[in-house]
N, C-alpha and C. Protein backbone atom coordinates (compact mmCIF):
# COMPACT_ATOMS: atom_id res chain seq x y z
N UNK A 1 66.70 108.03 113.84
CA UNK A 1 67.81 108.95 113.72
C UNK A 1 67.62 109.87 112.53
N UNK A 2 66.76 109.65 111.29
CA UNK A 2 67.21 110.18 110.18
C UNK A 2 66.02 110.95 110.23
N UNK A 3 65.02 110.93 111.07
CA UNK A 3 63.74 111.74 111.45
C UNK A 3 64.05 112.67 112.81
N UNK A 4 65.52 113.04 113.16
CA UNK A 4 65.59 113.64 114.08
C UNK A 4 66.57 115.09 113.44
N UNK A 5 67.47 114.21 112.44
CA UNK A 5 68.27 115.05 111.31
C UNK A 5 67.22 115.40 110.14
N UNK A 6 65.94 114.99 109.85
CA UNK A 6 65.38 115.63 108.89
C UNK A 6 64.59 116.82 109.74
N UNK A 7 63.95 116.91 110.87
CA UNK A 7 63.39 117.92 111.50
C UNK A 7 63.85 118.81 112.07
N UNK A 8 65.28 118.61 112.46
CA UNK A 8 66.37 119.58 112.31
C UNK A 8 66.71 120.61 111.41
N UNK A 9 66.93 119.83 110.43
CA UNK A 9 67.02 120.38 108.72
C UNK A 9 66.08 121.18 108.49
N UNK A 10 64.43 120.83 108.87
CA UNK A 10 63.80 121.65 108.52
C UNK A 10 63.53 123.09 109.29
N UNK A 11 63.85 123.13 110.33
CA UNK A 11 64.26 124.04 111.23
C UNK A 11 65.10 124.90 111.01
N UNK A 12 65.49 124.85 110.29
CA UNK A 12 66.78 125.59 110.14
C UNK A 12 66.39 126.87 108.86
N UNK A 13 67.15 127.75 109.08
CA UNK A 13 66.99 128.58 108.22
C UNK A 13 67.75 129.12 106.84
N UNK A 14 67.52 129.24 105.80
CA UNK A 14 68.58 129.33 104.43
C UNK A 14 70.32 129.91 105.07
N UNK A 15 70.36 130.49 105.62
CA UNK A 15 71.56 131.24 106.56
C UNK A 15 72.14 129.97 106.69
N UNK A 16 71.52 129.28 108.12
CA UNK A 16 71.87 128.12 108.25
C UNK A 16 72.48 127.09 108.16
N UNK A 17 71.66 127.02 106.72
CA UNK A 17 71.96 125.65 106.00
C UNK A 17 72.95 126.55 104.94
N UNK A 18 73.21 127.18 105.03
CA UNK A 18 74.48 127.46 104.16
C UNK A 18 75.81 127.27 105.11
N UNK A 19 75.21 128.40 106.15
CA UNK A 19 76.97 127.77 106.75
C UNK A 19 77.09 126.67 106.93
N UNK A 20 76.00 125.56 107.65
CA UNK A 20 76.19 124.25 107.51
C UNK A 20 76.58 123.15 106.51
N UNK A 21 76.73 123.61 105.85
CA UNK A 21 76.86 123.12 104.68
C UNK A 21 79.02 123.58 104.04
N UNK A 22 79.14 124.52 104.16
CA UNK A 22 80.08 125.10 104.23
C UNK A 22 81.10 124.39 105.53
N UNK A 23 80.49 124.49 106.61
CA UNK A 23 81.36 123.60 107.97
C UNK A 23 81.51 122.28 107.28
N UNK A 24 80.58 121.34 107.20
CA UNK A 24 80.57 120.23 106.30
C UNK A 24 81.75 119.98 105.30
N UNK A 25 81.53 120.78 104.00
CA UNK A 25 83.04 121.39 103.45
C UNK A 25 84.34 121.30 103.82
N UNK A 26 84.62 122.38 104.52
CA UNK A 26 85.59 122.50 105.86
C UNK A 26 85.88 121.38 106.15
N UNK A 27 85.05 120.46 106.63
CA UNK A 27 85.84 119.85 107.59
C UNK A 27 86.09 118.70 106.87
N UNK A 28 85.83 118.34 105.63
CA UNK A 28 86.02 117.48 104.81
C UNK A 28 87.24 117.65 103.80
N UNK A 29 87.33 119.01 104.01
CA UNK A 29 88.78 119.40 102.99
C UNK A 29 89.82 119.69 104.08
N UNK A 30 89.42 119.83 105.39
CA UNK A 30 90.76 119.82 106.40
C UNK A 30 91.27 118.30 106.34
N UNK A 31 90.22 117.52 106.64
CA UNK A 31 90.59 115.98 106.72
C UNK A 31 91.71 115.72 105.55
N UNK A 32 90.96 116.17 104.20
CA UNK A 32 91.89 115.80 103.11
C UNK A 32 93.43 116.42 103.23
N UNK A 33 93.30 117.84 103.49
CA UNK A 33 94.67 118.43 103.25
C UNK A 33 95.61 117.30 105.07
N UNK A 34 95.01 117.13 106.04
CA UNK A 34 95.91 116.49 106.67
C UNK A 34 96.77 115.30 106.31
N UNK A 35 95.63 114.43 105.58
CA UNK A 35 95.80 113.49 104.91
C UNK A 35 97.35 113.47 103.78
N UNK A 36 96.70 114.92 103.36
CA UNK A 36 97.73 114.68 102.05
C UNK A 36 99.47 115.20 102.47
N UNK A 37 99.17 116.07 104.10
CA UNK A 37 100.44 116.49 104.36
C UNK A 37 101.12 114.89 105.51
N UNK A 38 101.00 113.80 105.44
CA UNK A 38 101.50 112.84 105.38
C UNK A 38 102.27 112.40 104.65
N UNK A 39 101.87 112.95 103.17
CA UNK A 39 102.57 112.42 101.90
C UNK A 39 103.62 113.20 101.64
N UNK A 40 103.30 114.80 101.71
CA UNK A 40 104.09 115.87 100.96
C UNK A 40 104.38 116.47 102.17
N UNK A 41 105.62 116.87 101.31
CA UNK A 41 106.59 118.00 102.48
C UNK A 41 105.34 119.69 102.55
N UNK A 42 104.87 119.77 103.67
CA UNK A 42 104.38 120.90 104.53
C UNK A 42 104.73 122.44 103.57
N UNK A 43 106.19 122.71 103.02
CA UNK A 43 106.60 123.78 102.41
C UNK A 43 106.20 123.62 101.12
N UNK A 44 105.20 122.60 100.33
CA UNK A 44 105.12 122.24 99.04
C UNK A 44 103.28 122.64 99.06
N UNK A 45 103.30 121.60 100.11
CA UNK A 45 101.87 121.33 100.44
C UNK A 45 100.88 122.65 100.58
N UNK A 46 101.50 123.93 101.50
CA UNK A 46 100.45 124.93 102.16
C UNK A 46 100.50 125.79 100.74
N UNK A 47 100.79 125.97 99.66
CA UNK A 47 100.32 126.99 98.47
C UNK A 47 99.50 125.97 97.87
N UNK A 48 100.05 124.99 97.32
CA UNK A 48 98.71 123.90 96.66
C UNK A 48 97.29 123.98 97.58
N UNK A 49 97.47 123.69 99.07
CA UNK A 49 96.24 123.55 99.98
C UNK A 49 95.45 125.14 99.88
N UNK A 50 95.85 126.15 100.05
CA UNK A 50 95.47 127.59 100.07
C UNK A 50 94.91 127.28 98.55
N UNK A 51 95.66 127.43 97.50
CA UNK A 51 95.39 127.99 96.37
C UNK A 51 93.91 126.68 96.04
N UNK A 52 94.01 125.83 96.42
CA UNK A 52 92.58 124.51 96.07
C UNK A 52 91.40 124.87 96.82
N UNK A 53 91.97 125.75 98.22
CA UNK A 53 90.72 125.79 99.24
C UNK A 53 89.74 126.69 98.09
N UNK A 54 90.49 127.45 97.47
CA UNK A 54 89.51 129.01 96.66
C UNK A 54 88.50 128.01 95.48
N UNK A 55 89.17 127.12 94.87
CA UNK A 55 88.91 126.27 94.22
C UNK A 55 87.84 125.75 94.88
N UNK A 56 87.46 124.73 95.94
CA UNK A 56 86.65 124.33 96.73
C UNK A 56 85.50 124.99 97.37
N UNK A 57 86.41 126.13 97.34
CA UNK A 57 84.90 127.23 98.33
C UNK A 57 84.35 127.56 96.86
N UNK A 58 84.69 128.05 95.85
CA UNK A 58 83.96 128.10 94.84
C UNK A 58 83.10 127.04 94.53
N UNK A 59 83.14 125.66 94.13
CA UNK A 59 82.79 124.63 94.16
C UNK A 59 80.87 124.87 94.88
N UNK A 60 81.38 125.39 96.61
CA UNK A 60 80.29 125.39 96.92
C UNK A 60 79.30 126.60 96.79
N UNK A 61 80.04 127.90 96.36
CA UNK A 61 79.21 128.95 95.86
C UNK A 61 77.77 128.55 94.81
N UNK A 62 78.74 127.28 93.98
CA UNK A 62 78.06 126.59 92.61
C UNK A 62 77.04 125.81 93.38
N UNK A 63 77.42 125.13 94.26
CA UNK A 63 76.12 124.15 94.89
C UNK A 63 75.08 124.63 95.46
N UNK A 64 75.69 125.98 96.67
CA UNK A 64 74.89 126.35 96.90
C UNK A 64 73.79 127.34 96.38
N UNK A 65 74.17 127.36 94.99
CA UNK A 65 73.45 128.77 94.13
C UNK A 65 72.46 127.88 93.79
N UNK A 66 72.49 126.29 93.19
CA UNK A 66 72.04 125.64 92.57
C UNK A 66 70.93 124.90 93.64
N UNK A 67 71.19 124.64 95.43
CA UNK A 67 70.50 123.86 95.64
C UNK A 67 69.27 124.85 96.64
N UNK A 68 69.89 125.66 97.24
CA UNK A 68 69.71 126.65 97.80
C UNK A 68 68.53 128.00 97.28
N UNK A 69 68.62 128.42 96.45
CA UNK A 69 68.63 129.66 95.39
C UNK A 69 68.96 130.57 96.72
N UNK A 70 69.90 131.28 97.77
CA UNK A 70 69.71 132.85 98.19
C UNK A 70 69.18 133.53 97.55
N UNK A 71 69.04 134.37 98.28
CA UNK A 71 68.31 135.67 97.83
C UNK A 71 69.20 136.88 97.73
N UNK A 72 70.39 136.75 98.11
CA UNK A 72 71.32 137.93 98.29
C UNK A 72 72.72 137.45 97.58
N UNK A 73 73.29 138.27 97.11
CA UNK A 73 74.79 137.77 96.87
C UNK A 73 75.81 137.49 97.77
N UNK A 74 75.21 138.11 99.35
CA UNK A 74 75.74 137.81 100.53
C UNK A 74 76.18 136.68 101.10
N UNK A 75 74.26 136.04 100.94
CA UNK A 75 74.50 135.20 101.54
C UNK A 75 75.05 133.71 100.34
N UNK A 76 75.17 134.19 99.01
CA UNK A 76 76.01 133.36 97.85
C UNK A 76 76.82 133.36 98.27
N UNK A 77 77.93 134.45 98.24
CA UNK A 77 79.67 134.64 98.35
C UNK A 77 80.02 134.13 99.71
N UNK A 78 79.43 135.15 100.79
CA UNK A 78 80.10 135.22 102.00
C UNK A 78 79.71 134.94 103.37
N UNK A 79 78.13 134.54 103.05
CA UNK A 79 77.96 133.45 104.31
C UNK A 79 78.48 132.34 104.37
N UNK A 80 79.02 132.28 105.67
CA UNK A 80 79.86 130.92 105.81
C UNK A 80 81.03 130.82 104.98
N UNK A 81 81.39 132.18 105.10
CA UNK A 81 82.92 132.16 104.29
C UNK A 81 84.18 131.83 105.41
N UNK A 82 83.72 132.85 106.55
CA UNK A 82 84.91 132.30 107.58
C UNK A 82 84.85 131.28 108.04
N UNK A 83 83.78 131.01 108.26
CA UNK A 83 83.43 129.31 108.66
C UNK A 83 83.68 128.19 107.94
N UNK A 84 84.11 128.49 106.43
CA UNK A 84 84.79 127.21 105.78
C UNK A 84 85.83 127.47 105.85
N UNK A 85 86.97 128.55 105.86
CA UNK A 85 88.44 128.43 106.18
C UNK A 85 88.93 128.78 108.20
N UNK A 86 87.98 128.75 108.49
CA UNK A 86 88.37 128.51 110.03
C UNK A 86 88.16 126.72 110.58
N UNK A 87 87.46 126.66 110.07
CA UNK A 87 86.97 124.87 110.00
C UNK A 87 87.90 124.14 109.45
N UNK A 88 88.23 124.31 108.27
CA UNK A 88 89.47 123.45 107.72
C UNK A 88 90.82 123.86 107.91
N UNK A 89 91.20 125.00 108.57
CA UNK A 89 92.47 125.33 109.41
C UNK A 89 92.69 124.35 110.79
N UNK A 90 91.60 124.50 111.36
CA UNK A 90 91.50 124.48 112.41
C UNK A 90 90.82 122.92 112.45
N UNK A 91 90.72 122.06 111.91
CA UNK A 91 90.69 120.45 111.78
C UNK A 91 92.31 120.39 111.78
N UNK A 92 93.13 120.66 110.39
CA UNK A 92 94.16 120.19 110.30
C UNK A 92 95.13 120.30 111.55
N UNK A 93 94.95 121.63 112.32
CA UNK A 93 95.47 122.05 113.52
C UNK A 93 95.60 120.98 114.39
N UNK A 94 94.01 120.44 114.68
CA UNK A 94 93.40 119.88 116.00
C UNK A 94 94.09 118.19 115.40
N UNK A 95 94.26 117.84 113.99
CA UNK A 95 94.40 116.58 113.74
C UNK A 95 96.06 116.25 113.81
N UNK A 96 96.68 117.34 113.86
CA UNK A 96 98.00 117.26 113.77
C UNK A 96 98.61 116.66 115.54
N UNK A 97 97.88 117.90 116.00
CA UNK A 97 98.29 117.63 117.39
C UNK A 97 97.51 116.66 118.52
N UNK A 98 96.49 115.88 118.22
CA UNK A 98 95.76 114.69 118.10
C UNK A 98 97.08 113.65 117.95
N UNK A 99 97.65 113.53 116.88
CA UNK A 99 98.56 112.53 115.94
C UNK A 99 99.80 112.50 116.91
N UNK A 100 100.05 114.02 117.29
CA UNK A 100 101.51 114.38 117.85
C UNK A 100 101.33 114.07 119.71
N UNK A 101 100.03 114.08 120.05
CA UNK A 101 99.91 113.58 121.19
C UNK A 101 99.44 111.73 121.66
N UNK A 102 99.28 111.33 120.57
CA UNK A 102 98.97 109.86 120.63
C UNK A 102 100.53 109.44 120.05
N UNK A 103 101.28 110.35 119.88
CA UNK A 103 103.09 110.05 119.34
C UNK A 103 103.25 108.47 118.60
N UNK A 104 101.70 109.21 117.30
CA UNK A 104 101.99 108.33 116.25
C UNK A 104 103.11 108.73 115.25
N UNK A 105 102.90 110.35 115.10
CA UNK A 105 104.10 110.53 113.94
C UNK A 105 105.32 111.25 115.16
C-alpha cells in the first residue's frame, strides 16, 4: 500500500502536491470546525471558524514554502486556495447532513 501512495506521490507534479496537500488541510479543518459546532452555538462559531480558516491557510503557505520551494508566488499564495475553502465548507456541509440524515442530532 505505501509503495502504491509513494509512486503516486512521485507522479505528481509541484501544482499537485500543493493542492493536495491543501485538500488534506481542508478536510481536516472542516472535520474540526464540525466537531467544534457540536459544542458552540453556530452564530458564535462561523466568525471564529472564517477568521482561523485565514490563520490555517496561512499555516500552509509556511509549509508549503518550506517543504515544497514553488517557483512562483502563485503557486505559494493561490494554488489550491479555492480548494482549501471549498473542501472545508463543503465537509462541514456534507457532515452536517450525514448527522441530520442518520437523525443523530
Amino acid at each position: 500500500m505505501k509503495s502504491i501512495i509513494r509512486s503516486i506521490s512521485e507522479k505528481m507534479t509541484l501544482e499537485d502536491k500543493i493542492v493536495f496537500f491543501r485538500f488534506k488541510v481542508g478536510l481536516v479543518y472542516g472535520v474540526l470546525v464540525f466537531i467544534s459546532s457540536l459544542f458552540i452555538i453556530p452564530e458564535k462559531l462561523t466568525p471564529f471558524a472564517w477568521s482561523t480558516s485565514i490563520l490555517a491557510y496561512y499555516v500552509t503557505v509556511i509549509y508549503i514554502a518550506v517543504k515544497y520551494r514553488p517557483l512562483t508566488r502563485f503557486q505559494l499564495y493561490l494554488r489550491g486556495l479555492a480548494t482549501f475553502y471549498a473542501t472545508w465548507v463543503l465537509t462541514v456541509i456534507v457532515l452536517f447532513e450525514l448527522v441530520k440524515a442518520l437523525g443523530v442530532l
